[in-house]
Protein backbone atom coordinates (compact mmCIF):
# COMPACT_ATOMS: atom_id res chain seq x y z
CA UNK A 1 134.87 -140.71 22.32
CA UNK A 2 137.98 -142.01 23.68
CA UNK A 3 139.89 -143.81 21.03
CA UNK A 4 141.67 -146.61 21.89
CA UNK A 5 145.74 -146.65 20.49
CA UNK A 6 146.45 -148.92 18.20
CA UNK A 7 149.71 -150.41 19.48
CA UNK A 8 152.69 -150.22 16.21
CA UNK A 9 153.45 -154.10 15.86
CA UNK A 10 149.24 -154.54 15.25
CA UNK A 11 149.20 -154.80 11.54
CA UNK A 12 146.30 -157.33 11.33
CA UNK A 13 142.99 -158.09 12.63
CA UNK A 14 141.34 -161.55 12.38
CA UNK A 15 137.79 -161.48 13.35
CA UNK A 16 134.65 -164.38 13.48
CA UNK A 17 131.96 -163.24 12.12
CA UNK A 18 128.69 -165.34 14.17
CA UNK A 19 127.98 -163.88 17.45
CA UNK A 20 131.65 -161.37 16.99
CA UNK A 21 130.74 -159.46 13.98
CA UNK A 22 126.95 -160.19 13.92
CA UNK A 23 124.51 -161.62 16.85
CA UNK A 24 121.85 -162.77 14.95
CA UNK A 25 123.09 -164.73 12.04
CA UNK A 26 119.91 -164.31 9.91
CA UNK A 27 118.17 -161.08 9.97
CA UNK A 28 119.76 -159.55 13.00
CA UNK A 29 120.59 -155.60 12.56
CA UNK A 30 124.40 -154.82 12.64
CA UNK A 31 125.31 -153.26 15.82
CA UNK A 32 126.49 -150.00 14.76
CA UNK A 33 129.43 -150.14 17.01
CA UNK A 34 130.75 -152.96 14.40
CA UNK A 35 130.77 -150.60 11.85
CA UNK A 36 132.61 -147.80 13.78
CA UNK A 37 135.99 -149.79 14.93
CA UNK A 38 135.91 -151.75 11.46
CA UNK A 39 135.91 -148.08 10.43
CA UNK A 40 138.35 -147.00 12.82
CA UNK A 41 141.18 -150.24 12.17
CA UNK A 42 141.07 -149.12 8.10
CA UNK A 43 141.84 -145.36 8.87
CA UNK A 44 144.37 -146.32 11.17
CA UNK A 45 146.04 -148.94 8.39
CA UNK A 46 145.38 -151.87 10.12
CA UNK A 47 144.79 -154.84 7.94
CA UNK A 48 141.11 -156.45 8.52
CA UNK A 49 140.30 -160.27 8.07
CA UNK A 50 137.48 -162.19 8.08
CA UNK A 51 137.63 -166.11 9.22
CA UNK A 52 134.24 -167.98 8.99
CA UNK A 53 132.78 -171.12 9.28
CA UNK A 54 129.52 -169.90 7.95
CA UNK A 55 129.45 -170.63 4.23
CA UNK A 56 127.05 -167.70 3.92
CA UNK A 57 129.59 -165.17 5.61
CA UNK A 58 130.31 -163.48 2.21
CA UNK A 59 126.95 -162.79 1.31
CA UNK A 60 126.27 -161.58 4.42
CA UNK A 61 129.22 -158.77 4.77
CA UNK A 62 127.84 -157.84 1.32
CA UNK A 63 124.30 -157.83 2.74
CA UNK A 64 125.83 -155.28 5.74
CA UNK A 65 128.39 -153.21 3.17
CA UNK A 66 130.95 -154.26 5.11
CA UNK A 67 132.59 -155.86 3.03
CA UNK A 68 134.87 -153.51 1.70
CA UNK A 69 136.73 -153.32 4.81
CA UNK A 70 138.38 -156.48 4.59
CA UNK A 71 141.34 -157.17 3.23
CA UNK A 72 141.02 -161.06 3.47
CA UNK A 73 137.85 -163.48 3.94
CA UNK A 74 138.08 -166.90 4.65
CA UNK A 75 134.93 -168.94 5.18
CA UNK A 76 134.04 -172.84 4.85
CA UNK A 77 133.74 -173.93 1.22
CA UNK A 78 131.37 -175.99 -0.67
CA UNK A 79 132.05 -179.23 -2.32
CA UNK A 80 132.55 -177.86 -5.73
CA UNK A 81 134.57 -174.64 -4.74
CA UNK A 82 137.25 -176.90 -3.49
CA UNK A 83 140.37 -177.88 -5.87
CA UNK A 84 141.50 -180.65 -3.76
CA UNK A 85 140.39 -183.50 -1.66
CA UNK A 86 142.50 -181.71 1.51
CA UNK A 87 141.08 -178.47 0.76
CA UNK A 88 137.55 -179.96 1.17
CA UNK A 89 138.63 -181.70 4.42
CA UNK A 90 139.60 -178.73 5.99
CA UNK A 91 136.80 -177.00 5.00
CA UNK A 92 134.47 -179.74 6.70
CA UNK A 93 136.10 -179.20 9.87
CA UNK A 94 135.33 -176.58 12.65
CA UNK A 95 138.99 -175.56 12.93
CA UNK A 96 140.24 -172.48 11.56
CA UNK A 97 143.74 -172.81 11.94
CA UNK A 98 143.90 -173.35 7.80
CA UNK A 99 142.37 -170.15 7.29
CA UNK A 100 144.74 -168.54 9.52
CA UNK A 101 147.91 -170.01 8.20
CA UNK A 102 146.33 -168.57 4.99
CA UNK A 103 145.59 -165.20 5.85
CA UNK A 104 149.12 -164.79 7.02
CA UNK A 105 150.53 -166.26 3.84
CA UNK A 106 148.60 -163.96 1.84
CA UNK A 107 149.22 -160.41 3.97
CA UNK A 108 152.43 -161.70 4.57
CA UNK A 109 151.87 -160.23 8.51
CA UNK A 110 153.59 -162.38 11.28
CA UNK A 111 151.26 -163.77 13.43
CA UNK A 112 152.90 -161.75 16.60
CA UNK A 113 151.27 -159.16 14.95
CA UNK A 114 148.17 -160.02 14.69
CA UNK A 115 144.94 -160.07 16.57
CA UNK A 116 142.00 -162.77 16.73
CA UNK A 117 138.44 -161.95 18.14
CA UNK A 118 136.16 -165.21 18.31
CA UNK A 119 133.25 -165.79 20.93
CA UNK A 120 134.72 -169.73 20.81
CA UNK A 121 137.08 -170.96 23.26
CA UNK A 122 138.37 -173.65 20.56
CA UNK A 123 139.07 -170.96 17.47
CA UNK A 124 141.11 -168.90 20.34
CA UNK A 125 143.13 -171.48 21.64
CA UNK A 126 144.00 -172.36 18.08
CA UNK A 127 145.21 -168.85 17.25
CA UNK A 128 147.43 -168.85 20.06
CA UNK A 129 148.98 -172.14 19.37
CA UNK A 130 150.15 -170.01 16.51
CA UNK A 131 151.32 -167.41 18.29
CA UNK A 132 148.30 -164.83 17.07
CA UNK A 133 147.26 -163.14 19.95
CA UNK A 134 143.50 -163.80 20.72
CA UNK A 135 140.83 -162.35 22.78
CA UNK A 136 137.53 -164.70 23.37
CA UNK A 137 135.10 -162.21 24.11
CA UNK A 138 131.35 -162.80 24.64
CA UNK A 139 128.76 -161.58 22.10
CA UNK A 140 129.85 -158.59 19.39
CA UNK A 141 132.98 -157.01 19.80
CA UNK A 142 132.86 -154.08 21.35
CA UNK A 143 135.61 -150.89 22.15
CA UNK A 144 136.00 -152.32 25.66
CA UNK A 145 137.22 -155.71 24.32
CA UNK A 146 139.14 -153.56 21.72
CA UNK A 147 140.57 -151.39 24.42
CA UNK A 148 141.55 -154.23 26.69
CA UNK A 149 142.81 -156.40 23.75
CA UNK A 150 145.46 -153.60 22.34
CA UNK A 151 146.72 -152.69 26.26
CA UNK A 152 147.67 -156.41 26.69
CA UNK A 153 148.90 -156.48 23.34
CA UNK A 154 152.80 -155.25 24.06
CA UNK A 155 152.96 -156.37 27.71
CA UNK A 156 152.31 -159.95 27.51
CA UNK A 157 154.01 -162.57 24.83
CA UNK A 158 151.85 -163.93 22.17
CA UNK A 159 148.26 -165.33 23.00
CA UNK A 160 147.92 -164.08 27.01
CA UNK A 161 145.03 -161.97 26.26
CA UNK A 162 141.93 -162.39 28.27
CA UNK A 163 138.31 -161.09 28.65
């Protein structure tokens, strides 16, 4: 196989998990493709995150033994894991711009080097209002959209890449 290169300034990889990481959010098999450029992004020292608004998306990178290969998950909270009144706001939401402004605080990564893969139009735009460059692709991430993704990733400024 072809590798793709992982351009220098990519230190961090955000990625949904519904219908990115995993089609079927229940019982669905992983695509073993998932498994192979999660694999490929750790050997290569890229960071891996995980941002979620499935309140079951820990348990369920457990439930693939994936997850291992993240570095940071972020998913919506219940009622009772919240310490504040904001925290539980946020979480009620279907933004993820929180969990991205919190990823970055904790890897301490600027988001013009970082990468978001969502299948939502909404969760991309949001990355790139933060100057995280974003890919929308359409179900399961794939080398193509990896390929594509890291060949617009030094040519165009912050959040211009497109499937």
């Amino acid at each position: 196989m072809n590798y793709p290169i992982i351009p220098k300034n990519c230190k961090l990889v955000i990625f949904d998990l519904d219908n990115t990481l995993q089609f079927d959010r229940y019982h669905g098999p992983l695509e073993p493709t998932v498994r192979e450029i999660l694999v490929y992004l750790k050997m290569n020292g890229v960071k891996l995150a995980l941002a979620s608004l499935s309140r079951s998306a820990e348990k369920r990178l457990k439930q693939y033994n994936l997850r291992s290969y993240f570095d940071y998950v972020h998913r919506r909270l219940d009622f009772w894991e919240c310490a504040t009144k904001l925290e539980y706001k946020l979480s009620m939401t279907y933004r993820k711009d929180y969990m991205f402004k919190s990823i970055l605080r904790e890897s301490g990564i600027e988001p013009e080097n970082t990468l978001f893969f969502d299948d939502s139009p909404f969760h991309v735009y949001e990355a790139r209002k933060m100057s995280i460059k974003a890919l929308k692709i359409g179900t399961l991430i794939n080398w193509n959209h990896l390929r594509k993704s890291f060949r617009q990733f030094n040519k165009r400024r912050a959040g211009s890449c497109r499937a």
